[in-house]
N, C-alpha and C. Protein backbone atom coordinates (compact mmCIF):
# COMPACT_ATOMS: atom_id res chain seq x y z
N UNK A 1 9.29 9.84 -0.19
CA UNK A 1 8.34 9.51 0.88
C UNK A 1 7.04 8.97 0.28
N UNK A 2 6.56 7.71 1.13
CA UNK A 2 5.29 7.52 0.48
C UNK A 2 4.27 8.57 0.35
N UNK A 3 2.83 8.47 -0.47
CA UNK A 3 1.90 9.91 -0.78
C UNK A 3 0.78 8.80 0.75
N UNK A 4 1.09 7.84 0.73
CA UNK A 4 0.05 7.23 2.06
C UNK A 4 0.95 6.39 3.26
N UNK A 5 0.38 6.68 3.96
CA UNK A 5 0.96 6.29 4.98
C UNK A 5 0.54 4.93 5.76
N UNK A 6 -0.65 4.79 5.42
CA UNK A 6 -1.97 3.27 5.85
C UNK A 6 -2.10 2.81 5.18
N UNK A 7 -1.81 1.11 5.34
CA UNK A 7 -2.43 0.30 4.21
C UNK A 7 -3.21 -0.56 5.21
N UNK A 8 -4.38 -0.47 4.90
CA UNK A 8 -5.67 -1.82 5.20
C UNK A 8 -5.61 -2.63 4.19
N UNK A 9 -5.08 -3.82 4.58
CA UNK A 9 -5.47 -5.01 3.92
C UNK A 9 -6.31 -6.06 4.52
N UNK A 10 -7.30 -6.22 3.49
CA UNK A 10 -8.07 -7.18 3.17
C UNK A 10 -7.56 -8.24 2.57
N UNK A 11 -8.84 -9.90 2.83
CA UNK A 11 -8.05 -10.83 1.85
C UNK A 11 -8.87 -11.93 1.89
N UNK A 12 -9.25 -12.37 1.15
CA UNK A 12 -9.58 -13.78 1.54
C UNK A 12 -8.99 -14.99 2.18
N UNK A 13 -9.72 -16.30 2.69
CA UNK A 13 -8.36 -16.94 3.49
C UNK A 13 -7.94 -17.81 3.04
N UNK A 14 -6.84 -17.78 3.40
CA UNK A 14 -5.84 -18.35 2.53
C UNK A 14 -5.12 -18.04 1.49
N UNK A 15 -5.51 -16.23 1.12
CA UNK A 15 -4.80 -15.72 -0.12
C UNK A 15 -3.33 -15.36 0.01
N UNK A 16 -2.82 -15.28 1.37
CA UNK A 16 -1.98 -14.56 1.33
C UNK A 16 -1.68 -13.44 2.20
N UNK A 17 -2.57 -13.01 2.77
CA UNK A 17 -2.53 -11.54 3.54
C UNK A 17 -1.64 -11.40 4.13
N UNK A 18 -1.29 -12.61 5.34
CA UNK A 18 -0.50 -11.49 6.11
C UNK A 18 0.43 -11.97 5.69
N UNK A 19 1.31 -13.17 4.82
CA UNK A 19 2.35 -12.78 4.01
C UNK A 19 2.72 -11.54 3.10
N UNK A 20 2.39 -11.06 2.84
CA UNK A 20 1.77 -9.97 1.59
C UNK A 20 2.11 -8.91 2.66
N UNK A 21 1.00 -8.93 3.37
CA UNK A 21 1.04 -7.67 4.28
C UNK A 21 2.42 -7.40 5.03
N UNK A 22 2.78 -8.37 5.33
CA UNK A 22 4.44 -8.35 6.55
C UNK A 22 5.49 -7.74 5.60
N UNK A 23 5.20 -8.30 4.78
CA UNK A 23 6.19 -7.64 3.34
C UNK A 23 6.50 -6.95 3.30
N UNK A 24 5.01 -5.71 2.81
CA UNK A 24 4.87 -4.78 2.54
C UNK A 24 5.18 -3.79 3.39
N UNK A 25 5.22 -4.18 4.79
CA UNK A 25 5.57 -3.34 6.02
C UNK A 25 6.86 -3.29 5.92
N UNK A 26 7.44 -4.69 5.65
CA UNK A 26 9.15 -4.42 5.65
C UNK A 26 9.96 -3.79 4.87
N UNK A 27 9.35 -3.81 3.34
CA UNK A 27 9.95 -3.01 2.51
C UNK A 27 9.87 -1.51 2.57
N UNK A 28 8.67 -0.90 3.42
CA UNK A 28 8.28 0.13 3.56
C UNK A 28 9.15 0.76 4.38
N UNK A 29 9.22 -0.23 6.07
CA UNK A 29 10.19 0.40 6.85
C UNK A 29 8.91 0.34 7.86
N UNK A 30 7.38 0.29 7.82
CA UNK A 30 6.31 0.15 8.32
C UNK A 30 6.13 -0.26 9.22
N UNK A 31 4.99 -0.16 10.38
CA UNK A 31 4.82 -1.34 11.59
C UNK A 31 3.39 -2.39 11.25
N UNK A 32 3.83 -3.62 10.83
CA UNK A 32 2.87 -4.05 10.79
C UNK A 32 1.91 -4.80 12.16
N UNK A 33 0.53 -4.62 11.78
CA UNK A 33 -0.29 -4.41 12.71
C UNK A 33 -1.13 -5.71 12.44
N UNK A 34 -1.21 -7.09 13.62
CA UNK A 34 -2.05 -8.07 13.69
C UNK A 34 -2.30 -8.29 14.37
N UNK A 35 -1.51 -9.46 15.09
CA UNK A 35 -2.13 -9.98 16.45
C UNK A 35 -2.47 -9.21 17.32
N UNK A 36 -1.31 -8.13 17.23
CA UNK A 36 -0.88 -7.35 18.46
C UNK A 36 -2.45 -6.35 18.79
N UNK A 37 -3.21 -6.29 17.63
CA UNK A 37 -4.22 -5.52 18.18
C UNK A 37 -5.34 -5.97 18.63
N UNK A 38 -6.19 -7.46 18.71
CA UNK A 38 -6.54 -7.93 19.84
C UNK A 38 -6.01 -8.14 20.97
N UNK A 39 -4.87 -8.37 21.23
CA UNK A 39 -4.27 -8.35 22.34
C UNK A 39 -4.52 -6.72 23.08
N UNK A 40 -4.53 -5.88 22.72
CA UNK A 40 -4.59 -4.39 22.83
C UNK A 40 -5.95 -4.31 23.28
N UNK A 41 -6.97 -4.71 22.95
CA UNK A 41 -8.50 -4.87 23.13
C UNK A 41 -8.76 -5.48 24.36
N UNK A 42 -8.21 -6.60 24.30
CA UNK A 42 -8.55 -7.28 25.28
C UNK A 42 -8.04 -7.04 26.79
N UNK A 43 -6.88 -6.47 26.97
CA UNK A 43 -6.26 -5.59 28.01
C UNK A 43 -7.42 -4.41 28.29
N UNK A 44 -7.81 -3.79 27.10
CA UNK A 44 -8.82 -2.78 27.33
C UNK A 44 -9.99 -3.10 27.89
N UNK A 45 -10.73 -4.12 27.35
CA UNK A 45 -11.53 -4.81 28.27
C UNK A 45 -11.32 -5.59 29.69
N UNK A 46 -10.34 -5.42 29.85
CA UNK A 46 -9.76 -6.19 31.11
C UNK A 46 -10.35 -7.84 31.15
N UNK A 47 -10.07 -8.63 30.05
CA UNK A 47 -9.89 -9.81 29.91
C UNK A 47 -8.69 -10.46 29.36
N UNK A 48 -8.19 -11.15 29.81
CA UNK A 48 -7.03 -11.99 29.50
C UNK A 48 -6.69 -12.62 28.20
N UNK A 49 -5.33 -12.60 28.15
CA UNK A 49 -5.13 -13.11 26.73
C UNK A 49 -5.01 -14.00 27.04
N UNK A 50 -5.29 -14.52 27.88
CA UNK A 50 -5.55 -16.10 27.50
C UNK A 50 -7.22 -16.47 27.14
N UNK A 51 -7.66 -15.79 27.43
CA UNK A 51 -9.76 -16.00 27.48
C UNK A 51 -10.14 -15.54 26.17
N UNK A 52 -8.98 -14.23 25.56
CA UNK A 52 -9.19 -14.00 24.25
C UNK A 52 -8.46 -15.13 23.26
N UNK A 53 -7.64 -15.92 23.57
CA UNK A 53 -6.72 -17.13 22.70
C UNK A 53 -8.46 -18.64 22.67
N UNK A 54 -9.02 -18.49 24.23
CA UNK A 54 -9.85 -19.43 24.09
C UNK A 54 -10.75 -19.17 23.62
N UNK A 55 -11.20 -18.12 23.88
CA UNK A 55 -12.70 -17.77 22.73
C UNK A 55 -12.28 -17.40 21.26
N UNK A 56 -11.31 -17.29 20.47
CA UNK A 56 -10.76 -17.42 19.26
C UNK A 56 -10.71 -19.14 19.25
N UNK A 57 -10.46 -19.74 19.76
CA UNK A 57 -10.49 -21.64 19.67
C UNK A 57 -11.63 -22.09 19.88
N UNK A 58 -12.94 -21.25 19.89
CA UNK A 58 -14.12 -22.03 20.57
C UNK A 58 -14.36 -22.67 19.38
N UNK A 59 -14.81 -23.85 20.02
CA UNK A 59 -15.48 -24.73 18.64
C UNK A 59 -14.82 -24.85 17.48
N UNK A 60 -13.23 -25.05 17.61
CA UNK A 60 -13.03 -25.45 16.20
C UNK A 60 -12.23 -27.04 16.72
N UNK A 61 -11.84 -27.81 16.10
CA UNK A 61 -10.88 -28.69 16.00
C UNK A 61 -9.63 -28.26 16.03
N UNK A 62 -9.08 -29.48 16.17
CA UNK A 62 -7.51 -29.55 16.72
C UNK A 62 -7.07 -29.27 14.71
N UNK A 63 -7.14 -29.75 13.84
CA UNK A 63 -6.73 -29.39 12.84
C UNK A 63 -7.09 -27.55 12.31
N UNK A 64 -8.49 -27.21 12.70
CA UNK A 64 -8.79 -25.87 12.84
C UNK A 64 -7.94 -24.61 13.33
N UNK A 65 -7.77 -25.32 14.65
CA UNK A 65 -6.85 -24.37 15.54
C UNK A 65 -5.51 -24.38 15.04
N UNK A 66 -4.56 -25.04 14.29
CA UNK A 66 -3.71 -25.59 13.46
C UNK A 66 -4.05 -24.29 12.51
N UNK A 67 -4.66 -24.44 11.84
CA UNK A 67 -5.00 -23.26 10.41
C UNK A 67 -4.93 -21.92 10.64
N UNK A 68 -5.18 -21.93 12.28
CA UNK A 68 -5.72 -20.96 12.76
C UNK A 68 -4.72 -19.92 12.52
N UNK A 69 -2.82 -20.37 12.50
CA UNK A 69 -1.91 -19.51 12.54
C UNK A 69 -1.55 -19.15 11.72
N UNK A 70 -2.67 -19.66 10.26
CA UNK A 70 -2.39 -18.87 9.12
C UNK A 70 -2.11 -17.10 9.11
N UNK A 71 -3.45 -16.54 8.82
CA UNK A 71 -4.16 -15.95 9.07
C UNK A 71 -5.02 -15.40 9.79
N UNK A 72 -4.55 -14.48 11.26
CA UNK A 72 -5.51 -14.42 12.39
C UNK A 72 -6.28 -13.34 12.40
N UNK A 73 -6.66 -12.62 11.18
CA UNK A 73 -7.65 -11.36 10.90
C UNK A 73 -8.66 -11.58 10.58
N UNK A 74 -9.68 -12.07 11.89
CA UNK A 74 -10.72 -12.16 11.32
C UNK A 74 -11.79 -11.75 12.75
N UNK A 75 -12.14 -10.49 13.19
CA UNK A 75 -12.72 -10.44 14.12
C UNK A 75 -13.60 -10.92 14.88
N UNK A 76 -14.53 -11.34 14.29
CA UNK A 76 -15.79 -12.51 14.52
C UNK A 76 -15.46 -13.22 14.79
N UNK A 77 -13.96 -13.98 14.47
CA UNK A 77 -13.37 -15.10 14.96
C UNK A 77 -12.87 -15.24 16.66
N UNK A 78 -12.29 -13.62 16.84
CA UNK A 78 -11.05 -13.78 17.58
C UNK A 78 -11.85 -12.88 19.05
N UNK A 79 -13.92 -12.43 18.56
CA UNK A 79 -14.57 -11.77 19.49
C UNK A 79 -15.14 -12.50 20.72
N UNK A 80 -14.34 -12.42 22.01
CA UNK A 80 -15.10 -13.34 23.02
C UNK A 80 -16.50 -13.43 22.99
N UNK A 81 -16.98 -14.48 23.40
CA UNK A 81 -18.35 -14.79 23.71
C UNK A 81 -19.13 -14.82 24.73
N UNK A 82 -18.99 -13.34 24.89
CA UNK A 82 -19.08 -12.76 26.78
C UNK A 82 -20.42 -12.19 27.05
N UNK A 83 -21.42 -12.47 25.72
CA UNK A 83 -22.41 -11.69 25.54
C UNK A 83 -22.07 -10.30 25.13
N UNK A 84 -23.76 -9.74 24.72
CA UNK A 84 -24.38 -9.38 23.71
C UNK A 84 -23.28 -7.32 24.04
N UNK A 85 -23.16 -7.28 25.16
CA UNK A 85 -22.82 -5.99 25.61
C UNK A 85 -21.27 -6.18 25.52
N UNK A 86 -20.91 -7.45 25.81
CA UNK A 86 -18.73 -7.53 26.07
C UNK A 86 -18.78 -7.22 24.43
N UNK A 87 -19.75 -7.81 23.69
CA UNK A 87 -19.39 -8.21 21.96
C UNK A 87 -19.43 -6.66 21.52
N UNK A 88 -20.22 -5.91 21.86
CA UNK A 88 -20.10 -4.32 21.43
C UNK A 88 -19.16 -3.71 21.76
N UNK A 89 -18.70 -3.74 23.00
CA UNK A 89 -17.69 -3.15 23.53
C UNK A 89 -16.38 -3.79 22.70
N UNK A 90 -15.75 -4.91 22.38
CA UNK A 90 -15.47 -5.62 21.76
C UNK A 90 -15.10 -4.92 20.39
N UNK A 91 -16.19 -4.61 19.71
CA UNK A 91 -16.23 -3.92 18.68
C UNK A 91 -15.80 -2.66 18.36
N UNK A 92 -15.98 -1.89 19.48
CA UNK A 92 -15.81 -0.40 19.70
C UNK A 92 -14.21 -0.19 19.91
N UNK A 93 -13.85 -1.50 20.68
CA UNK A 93 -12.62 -1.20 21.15
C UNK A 93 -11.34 -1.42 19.90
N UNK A 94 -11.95 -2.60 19.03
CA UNK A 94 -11.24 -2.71 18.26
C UNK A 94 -11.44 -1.27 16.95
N UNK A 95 -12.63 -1.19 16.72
CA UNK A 95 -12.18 0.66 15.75
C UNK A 95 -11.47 1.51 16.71
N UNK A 96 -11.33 1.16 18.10
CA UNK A 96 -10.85 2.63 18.50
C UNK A 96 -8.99 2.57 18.60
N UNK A 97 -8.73 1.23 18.43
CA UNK A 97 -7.47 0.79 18.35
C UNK A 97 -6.53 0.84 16.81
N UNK A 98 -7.77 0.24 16.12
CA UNK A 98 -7.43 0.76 14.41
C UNK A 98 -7.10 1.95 14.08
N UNK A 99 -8.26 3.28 14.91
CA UNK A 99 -7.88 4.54 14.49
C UNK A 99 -6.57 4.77 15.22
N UNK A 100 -6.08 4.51 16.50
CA UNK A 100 -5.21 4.99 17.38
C UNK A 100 -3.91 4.62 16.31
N UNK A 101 -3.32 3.45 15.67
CA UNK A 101 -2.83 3.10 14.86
C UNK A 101 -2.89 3.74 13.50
N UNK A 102 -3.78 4.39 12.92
CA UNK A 102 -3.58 4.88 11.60
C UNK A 102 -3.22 6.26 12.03
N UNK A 103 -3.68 6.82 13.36
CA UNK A 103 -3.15 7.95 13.65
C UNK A 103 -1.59 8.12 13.73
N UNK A 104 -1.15 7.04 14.00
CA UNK A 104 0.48 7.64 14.13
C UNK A 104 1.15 7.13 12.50
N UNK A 105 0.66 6.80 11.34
CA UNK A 105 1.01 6.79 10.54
C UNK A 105 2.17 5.05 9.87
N UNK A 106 2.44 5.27 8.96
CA UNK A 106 3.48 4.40 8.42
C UNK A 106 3.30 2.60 8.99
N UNK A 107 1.70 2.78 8.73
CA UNK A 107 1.69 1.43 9.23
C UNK A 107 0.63 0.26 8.55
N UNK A 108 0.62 -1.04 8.55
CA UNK A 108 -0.06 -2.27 7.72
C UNK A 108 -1.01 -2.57 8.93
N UNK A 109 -2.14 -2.12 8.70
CA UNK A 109 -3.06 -2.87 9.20
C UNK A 109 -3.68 -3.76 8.50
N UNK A 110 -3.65 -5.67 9.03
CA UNK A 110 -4.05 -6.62 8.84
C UNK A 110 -5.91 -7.00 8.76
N UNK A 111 -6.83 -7.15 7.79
CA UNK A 111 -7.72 -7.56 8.69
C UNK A 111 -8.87 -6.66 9.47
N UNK A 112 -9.57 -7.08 10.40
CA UNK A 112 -10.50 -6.54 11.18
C UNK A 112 -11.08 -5.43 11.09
N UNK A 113 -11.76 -5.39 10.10
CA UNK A 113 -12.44 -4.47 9.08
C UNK A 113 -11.34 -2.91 8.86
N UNK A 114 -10.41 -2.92 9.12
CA UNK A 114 -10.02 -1.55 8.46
C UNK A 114 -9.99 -1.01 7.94
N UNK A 115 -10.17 -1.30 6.54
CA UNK A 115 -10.70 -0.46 5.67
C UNK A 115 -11.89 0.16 6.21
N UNK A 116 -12.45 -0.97 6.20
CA UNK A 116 -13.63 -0.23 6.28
C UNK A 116 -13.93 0.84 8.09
N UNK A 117 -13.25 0.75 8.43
CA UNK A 117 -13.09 1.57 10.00
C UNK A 117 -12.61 3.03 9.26
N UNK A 118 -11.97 2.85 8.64
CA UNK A 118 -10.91 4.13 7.95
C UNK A 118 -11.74 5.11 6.88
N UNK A 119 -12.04 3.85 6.13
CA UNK A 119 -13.08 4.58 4.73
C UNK A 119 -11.85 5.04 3.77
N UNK A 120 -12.65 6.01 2.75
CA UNK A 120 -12.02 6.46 1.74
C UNK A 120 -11.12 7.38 2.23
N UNK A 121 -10.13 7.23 2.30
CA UNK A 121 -9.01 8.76 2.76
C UNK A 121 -7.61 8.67 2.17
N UNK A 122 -7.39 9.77 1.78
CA UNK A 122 -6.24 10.40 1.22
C UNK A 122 -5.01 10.23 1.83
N UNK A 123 -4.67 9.79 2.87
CA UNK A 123 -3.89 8.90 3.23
C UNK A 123 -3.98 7.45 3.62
N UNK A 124 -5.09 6.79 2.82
CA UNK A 124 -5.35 5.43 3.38
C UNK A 124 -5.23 4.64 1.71
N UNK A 125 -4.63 3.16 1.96
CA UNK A 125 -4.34 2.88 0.56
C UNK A 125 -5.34 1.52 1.11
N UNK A 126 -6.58 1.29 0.90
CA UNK A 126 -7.31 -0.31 0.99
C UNK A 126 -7.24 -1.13 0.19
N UNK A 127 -6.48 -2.51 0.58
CA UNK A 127 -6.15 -3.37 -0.15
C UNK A 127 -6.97 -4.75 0.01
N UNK A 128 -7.72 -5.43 -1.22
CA UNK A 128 -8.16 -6.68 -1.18
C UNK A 128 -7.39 -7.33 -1.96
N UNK A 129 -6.72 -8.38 -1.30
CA UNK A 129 -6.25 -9.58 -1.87
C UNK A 129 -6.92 -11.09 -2.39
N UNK A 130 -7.26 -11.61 -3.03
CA UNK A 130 -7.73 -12.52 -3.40
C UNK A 130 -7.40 -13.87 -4.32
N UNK A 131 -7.64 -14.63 -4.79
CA UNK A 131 -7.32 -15.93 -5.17
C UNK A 131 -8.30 -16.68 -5.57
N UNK A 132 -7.83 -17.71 -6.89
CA UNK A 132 -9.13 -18.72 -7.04
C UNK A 132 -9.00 -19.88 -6.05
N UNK A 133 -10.70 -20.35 -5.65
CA UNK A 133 -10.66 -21.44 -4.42
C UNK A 133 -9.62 -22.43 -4.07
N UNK A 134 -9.49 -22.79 -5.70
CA UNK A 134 -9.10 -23.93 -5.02
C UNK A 134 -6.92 -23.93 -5.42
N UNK A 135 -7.05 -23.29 -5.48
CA UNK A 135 -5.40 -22.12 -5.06
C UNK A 135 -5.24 -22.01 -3.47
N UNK A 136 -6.38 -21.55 -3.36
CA UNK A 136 -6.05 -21.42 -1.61
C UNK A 136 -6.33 -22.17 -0.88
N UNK A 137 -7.02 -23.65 -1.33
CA UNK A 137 -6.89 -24.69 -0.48
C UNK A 137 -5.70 -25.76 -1.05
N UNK A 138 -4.92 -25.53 -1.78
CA UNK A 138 -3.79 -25.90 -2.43
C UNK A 138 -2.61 -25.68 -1.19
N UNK A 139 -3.18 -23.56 -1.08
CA UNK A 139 -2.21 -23.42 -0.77
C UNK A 139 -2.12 -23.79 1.51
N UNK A 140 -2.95 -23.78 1.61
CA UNK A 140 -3.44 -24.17 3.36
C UNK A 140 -2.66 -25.52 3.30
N UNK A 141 -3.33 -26.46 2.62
CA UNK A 141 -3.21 -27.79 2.79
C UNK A 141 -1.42 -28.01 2.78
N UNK A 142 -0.62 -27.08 1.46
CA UNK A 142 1.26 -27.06 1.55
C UNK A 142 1.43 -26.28 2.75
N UNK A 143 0.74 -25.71 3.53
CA UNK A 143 1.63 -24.88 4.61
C UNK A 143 1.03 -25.36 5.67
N UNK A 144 0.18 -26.07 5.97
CA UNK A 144 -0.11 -26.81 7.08
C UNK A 144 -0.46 -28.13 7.64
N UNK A 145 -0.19 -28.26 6.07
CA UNK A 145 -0.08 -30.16 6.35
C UNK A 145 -1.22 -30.90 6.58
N UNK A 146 -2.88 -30.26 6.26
CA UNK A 146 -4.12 -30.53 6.74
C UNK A 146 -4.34 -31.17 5.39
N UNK A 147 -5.32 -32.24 5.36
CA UNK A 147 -5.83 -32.91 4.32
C UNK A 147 -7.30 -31.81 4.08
N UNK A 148 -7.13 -32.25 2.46
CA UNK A 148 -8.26 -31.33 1.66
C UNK A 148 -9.95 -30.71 2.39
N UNK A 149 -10.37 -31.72 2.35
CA UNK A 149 -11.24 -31.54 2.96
C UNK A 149 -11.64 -30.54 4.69
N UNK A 150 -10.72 -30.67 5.58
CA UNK A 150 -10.25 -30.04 6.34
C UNK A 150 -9.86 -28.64 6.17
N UNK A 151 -9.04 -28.36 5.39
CA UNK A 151 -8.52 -27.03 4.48
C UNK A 151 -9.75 -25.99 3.95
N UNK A 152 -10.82 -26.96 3.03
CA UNK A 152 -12.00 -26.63 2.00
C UNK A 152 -12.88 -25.76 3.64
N UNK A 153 -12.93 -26.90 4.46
CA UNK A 153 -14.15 -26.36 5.51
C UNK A 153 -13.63 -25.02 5.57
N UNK A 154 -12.94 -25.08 6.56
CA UNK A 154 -12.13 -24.10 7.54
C UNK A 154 -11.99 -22.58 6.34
N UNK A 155 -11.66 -22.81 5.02
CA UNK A 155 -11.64 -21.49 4.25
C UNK A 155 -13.50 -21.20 3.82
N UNK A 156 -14.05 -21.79 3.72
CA UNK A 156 -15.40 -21.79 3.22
C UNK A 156 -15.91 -21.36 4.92
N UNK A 157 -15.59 -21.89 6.00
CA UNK A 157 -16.07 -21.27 6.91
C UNK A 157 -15.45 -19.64 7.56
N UNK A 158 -14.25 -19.44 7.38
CA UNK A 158 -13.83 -18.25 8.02
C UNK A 158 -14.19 -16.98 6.90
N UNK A 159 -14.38 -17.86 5.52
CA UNK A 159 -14.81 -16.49 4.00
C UNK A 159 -16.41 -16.24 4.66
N UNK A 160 -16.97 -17.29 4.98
CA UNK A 160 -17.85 -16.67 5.61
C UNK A 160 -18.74 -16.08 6.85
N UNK A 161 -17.41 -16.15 7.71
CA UNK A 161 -17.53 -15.05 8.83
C UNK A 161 -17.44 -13.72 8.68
N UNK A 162 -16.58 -13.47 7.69
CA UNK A 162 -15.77 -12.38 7.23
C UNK A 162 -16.54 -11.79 6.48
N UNK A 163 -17.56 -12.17 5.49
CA UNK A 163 -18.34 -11.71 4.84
C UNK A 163 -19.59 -11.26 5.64
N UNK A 164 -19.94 -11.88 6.63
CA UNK A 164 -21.56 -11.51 7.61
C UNK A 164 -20.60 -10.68 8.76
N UNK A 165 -19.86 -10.43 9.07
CA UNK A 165 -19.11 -9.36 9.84
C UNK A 165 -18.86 -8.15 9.13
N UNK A 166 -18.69 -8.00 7.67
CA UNK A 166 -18.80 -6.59 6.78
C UNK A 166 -19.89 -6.28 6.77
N UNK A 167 -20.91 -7.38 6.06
CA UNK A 167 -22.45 -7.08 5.97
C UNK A 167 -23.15 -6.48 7.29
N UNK A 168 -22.99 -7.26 8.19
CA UNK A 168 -23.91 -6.50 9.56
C UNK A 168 -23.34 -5.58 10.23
N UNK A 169 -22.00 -5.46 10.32
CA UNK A 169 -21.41 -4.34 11.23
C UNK A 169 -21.34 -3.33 10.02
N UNK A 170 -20.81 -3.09 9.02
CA UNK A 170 -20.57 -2.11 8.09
C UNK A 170 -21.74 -1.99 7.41
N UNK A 171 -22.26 -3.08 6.72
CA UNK A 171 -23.06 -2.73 5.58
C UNK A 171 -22.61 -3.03 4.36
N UNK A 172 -21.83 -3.51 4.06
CA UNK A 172 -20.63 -3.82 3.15
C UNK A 172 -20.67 -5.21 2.51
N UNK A 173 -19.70 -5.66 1.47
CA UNK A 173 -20.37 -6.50 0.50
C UNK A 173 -18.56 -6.93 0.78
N UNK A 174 -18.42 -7.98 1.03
CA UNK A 174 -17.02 -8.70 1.45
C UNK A 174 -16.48 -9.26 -0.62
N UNK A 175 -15.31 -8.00 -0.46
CA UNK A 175 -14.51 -8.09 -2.15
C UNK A 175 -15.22 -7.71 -2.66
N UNK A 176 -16.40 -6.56 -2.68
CA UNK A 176 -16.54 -5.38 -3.37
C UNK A 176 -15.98 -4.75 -3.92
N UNK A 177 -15.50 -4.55 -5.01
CA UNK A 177 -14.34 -3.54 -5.44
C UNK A 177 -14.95 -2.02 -5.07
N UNK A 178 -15.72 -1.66 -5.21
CA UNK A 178 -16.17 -0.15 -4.51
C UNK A 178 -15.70 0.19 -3.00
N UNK A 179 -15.41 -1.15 -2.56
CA UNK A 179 -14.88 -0.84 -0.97
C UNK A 179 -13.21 -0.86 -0.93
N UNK A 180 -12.84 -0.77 -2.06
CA UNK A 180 -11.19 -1.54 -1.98
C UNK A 180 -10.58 -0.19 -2.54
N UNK A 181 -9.55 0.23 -2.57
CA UNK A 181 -8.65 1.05 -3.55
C UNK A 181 -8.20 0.05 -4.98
N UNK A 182 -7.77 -1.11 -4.55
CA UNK A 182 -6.75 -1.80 -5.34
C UNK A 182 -7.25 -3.18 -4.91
N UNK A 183 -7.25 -4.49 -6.00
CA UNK A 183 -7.90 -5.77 -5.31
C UNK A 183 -6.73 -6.33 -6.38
N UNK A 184 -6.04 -7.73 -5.64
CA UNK A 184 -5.28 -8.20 -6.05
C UNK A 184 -5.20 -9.71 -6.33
N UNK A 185 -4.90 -10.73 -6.83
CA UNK A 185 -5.30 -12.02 -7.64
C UNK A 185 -3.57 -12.35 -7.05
N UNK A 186 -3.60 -13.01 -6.03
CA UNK A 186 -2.24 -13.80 -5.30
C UNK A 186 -2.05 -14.73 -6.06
N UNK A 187 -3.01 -15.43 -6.77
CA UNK A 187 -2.50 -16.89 -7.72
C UNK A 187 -1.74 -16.12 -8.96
N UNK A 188 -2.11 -15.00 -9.19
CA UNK A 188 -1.78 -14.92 -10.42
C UNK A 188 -0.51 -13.61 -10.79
N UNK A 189 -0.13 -13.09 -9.60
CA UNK A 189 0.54 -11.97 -9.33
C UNK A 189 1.72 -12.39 -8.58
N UNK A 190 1.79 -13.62 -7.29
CA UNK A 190 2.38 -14.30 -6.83
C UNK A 190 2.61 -13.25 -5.11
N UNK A 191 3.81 -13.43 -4.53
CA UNK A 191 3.53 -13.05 -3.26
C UNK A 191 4.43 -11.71 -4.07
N UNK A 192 5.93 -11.69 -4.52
CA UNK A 192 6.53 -10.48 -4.56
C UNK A 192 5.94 -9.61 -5.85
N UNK A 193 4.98 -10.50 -6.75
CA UNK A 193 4.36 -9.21 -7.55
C UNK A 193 3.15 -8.54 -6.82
N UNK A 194 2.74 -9.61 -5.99
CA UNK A 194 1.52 -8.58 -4.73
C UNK A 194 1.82 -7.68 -4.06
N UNK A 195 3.33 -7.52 -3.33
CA UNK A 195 3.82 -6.73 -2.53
C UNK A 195 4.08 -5.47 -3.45
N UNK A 196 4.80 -6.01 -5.13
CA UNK A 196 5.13 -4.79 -5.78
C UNK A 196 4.11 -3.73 -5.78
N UNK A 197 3.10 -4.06 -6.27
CA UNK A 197 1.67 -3.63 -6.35
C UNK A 197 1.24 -2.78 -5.81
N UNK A 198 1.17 -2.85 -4.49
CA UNK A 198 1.09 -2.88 -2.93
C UNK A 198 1.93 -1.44 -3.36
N UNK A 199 3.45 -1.50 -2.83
CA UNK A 199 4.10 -0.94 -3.04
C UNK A 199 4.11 0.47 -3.80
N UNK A 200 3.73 0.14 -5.16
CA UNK A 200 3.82 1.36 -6.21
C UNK A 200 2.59 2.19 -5.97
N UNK A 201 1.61 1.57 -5.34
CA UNK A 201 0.58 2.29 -4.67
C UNK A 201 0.53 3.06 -4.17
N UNK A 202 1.05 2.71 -2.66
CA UNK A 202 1.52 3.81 -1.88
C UNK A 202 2.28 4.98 -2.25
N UNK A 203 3.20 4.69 -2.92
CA UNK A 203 3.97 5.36 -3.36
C UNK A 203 3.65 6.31 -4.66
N UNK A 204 2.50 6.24 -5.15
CA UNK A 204 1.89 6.95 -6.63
C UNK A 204 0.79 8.29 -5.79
N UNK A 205 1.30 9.40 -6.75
CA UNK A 205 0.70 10.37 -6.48
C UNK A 205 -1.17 10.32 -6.51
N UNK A 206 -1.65 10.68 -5.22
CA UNK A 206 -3.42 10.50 -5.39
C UNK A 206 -3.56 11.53 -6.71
């Protein structure tokens, strides 16, 4: 039996995550946890998944929204723009959905600050995944067919949503290793030595 039961993964975009992450759920036997938990929020707020699909598309381009199905863990991204009170609630709803999920155990949460919702715990394994830049606009541009430049924005813009969404809601320093259990190099580990990783983790006595 694994010694943890939660894995929060983190990642930069385009490293890999929720490849990595889906993995890791499958080899485990795990439920992995993404989309499905804005969707969960947004029912809670009694707004539509469709109003939550359009305010995740505000303001990007048609090649943007394209990228978009990389990687959809990124809260700031995916938080309607309903004002200053929907955006808290918003917030609240999504830690209260993270915890509801780590409470029943054996599961990959994607994304949307979990780690950091969770913190340091003895059944929680926090994972940052990472990559050099221009690896992960290598790798956007082979899986979605977007020319370079396009690719460069869109990761330089969502690394830094992701980073002022740790900083102001947490306090937190986005790929901190003090915030991570385990931080992982996807260029250089590949997807099934990331998952191994991953893997022997969970599975190693705290």
């Amino acid at each position: 039996m694994p010694s943890r039961t939660i894995v929060a993964v983190s990642n930069e975009y385009g490293a890999g995550g929720a490849t990595i992450g889906k993995a890791v759920a499958d080899a485990l036997g795990f439920e992995f946890v993404d989309e499905q938990l804005p969707v969960v929020v947004a029912r809670r707020l009694q707004i539509s998944e469709r109003d939550a699909e359009a305010a995740e598309d505000t303001r990007r381009s048609v090649g943007e929204r394209v990228l978009a199905s990389l990687e959809r863990a990124t809260p700031e991204l995916a938080m309607p723009s309903l004002g200053a009170e929907i955006d808290e609630r918003y917030l609240a709803e999504v830690r209260r959905a993270v915890l509801e999920y780590a409470a029943r155990g054996d599961v990959v949460i994607l994304g949307r600050g979990g780690g950091a919702i969770l913190g340091r715990r003895p059944d929680v394994l926090r994972v940052f995944i990472h990559a050099p830049r221009p690896w992960r606009v290598e790798r956007i541009i082979e899986v979605h067919g977007v020319d370079e430049s396009t690719a460069a924005a869109e990761l330089d813009r969502v690394d830094a949503a992701r980073g002022a969404h740790l900083r102001d809601v947490f306090g937190l320093s986005f790929g901190d290793p003090h915030s991570y259990d385990i931080s992982l190099d996807a260029a250089q580990l590949g997807v099934n030595g990331s998952v191994a990783a991953i893997i022997a983790a969970v599975r190693a006595e705290a």
